[in-house]
Protein backbone atom coordinates (compact mmCIF):
# COMPACT_ATOMS: atom_id res chain seq x y z
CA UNK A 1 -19.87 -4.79 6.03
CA UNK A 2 -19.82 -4.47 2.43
CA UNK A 3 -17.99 -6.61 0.27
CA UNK A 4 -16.48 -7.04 -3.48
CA UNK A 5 -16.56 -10.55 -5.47
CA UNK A 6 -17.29 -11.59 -1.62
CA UNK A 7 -14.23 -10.22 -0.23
CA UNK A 8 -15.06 -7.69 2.87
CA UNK A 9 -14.61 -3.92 2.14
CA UNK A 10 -14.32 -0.75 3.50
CA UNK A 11 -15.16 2.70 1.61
CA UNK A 12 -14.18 5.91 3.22
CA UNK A 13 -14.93 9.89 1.16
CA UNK A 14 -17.32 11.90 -0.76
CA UNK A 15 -19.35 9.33 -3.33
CA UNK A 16 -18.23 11.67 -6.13
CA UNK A 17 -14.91 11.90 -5.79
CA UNK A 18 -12.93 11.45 -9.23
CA UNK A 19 -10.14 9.63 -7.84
CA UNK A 20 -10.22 6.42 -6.09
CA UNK A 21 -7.68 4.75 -4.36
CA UNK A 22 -8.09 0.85 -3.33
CA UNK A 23 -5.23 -0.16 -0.38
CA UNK A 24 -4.50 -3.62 0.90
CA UNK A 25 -3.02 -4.52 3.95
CA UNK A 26 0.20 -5.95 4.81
CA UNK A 27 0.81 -9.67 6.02
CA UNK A 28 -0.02 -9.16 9.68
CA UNK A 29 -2.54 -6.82 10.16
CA UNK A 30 -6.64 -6.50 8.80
CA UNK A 31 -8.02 -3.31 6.66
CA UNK A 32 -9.30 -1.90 10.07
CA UNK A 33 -5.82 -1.79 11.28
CA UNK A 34 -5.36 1.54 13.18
CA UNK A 35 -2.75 1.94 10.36
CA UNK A 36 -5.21 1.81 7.69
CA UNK A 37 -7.56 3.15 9.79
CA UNK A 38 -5.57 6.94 9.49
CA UNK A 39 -4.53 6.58 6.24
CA UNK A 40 -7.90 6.03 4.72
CA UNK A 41 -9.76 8.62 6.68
CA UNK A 42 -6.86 11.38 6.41
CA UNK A 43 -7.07 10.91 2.43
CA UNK A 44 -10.86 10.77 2.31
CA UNK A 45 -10.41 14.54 4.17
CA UNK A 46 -8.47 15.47 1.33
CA UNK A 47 -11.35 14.27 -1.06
CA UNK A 48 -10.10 11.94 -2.15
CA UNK A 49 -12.31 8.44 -2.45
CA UNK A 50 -10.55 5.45 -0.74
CA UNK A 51 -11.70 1.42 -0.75
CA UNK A 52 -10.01 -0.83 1.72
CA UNK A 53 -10.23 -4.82 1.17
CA UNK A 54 -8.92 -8.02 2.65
CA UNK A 55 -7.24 -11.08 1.52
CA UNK A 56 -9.61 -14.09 1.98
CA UNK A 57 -7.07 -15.53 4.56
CA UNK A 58 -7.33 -12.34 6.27
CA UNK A 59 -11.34 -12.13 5.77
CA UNK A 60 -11.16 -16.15 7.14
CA UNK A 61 -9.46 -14.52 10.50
CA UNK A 62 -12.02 -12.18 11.25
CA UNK A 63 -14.80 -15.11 10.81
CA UNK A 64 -12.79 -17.49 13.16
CA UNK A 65 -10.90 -15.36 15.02
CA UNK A 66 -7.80 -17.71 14.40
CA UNK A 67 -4.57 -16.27 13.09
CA UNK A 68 -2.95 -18.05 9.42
CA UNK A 69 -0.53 -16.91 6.96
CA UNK A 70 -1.20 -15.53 4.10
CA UNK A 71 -2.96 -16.88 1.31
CA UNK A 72 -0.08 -17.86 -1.53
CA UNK A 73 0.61 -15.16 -4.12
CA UNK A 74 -1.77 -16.48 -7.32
CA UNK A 75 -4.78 -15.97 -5.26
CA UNK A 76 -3.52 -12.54 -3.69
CA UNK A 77 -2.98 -11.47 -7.41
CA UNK A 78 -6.84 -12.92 -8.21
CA UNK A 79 -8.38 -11.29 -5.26
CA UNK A 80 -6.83 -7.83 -6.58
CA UNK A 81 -7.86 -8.20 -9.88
CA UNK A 82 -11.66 -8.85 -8.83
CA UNK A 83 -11.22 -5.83 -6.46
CA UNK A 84 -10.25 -3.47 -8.82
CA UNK A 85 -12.35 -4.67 -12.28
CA UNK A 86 -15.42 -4.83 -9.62
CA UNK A 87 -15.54 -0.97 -8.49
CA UNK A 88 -17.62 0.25 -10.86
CA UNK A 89 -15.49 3.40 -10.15
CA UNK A 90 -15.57 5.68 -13.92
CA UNK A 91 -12.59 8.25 -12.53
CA UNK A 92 -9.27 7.96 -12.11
CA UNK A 93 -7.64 4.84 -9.87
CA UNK A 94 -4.88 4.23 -7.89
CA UNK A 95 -3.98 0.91 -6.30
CA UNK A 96 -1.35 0.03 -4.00
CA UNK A 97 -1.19 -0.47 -0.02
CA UNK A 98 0.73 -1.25 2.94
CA UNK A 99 3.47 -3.81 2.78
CA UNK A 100 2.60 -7.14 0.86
CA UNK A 101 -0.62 -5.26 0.32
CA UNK A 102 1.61 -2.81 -2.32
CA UNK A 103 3.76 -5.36 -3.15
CA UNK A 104 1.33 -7.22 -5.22
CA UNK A 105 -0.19 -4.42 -6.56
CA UNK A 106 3.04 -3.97 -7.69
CA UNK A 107 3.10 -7.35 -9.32
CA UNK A 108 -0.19 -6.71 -11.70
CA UNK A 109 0.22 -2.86 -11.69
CA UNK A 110 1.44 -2.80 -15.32
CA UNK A 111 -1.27 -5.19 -16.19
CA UNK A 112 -4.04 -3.29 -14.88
CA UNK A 113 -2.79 -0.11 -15.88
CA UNK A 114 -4.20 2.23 -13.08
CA UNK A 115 -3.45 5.85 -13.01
CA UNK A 116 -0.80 5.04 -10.35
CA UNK A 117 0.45 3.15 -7.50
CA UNK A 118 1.07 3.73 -4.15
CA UNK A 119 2.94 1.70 -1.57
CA UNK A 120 3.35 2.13 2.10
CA UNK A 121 6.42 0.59 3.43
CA UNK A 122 7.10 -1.41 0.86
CA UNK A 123 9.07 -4.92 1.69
CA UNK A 124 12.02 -5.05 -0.70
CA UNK A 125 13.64 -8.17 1.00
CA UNK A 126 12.54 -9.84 4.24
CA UNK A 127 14.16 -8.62 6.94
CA UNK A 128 17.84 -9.28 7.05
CA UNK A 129 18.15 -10.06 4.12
CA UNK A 130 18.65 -7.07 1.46
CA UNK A 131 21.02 -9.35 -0.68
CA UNK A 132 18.06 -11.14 -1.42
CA UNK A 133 15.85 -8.40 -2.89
CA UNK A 134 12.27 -8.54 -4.33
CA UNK A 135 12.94 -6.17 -6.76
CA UNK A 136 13.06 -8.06 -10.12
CA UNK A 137 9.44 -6.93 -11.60
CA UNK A 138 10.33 -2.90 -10.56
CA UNK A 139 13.24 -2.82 -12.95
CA UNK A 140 10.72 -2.43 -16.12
CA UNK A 141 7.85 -1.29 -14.01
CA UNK A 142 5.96 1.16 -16.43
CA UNK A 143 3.16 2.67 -14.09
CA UNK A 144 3.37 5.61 -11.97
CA UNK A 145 4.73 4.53 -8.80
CA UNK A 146 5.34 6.51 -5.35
CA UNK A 147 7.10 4.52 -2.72
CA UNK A 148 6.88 6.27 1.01
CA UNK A 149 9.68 4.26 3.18
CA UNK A 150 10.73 4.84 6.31
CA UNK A 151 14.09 5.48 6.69
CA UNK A 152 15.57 2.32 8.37
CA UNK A 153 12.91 -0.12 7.52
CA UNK A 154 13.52 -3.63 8.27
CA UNK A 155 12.53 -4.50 4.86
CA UNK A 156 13.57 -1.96 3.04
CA UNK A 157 16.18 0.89 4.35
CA UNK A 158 17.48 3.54 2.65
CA UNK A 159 21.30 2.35 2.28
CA UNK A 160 20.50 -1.01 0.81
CA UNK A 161 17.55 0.21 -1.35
CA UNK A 162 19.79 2.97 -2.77
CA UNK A 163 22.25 0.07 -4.81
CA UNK A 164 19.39 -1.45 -6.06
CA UNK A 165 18.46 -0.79 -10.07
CA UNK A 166 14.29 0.05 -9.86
CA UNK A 167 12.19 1.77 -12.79
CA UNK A 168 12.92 5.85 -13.47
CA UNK A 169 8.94 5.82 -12.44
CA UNK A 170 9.30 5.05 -8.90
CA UNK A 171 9.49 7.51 -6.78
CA UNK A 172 10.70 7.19 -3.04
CA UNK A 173 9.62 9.51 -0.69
CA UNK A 174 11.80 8.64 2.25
CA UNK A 175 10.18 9.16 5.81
CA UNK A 176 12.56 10.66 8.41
CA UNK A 177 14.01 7.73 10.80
CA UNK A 178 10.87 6.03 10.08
CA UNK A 179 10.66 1.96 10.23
CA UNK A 180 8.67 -0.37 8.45
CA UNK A 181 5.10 1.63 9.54
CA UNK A 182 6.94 4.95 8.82
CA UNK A 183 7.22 5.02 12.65
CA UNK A 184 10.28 7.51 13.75
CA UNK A 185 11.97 7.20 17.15
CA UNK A 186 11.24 9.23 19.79
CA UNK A 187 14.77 10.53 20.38
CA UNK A 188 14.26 12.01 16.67
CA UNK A 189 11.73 14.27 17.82
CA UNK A 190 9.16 13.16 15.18
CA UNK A 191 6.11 11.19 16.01
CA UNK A 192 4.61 8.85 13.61
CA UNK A 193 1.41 11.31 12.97
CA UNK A 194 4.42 13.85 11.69
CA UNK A 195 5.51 10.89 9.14
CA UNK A 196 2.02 9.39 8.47
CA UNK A 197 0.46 13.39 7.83
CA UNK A 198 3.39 14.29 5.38
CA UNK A 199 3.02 10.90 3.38
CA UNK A 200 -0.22 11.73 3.22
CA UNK A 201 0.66 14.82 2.06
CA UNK A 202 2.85 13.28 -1.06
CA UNK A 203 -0.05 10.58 -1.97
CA UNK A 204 -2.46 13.99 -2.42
CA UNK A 205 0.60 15.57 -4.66
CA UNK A 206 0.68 12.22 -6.36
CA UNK A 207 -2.58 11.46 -7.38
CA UNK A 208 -3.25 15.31 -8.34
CA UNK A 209 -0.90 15.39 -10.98
């Protein structure tokens, strides 16, 4: 496996590709994550060059094989920074990722400046708790952003995300009946391929603009 600043990594599309996009995972699951694994390999068929890295808590878990939470948020924020200034990548690029993944790309976005950013799912309070929102740093957010929620995610649905007061350069794509992987119930007669393939979709639309 290759790795950046010694943090495991994953590259998926054509080598000369002008637009990269670099996607961390969420809290629970690894880069490999079937998840991540769709994502990456659905946007690399739309030409579109895609890098895939984990957290060094998350890289210590595949080592040992024993779960621990994640690292704390300064060293999430440093292990983003190292990914992205040590692509070598010339074109255009796009961070972002699933869950806490895009939620601390969110955090640097505006200090990195990348041509966008892309969450999946992303975790505006933890669950039950939308009073409590972690939406402070999206109010002035200045980069490109496309949000694709799922309709009545846990961390995130579309009632209680709708009073809160977020940048004019987010976008939300909302994901029919979708929940915190974009995952619609059956009784909606959606599957999560139908959710997953028309995000998908929207991050293509995005990042050809």
């Amino acid at each position: 496996m290759e790795s950046i600043a010694d943090l495991p990594v994953l590259w998926n599309g054509p080598e000369d590709a002008s637009i990269l996009i670099i996607l961390a995972h969420g809290a629970g699951a690894p880069m490999d994550s079937p998840f991540m694994d769709y994502f990456a390999e659905k946007l690399a068929e739309n030409g579109l060059r895609v890098l895939r890295f984990e957290f060094p808590y998350m890289a210590e878990r595949r080592e040992t094989g024993k779960k621990r939470p994640p690292d704390r948020q300064p060293k999430l924020l440093t292990s983003w920074r190292q990914v992205f200034e040590g692509t070598g990548f010339t074109g255009k690029i796009y961070i972002g990722g699933k869950s806490m993944g895009g939620r601390m790309a969110s955090l640097i976005a505006d200090e990195l400046s990348p041509a966008g950013l892309i969450c999946l799912g992303y975790p505006f309070y933890a669950p039950g708790k939308p009073d409590k929102p972690r939406t402070d740093h999206l109010r002035d957010l200045k980069t490109p952003s496309l949000i694709l929620q799922g309709e009545r995610d846990a961390m995130g649905n579309r009632e209680a995300v709708a009073g809160y007061d977020l940048s004019d350069k987010i976008t939300i794509e909302w994901l029919d009946d979708g929940n915190h992987d974009l995952v619609p119930r059956k009784a909606s007669g959606l599957t999560a391929e139908d959710n997953w393939d028309r995000a998908i979709h929207r991050i293509v639309d995005f990042t050809s603009r």
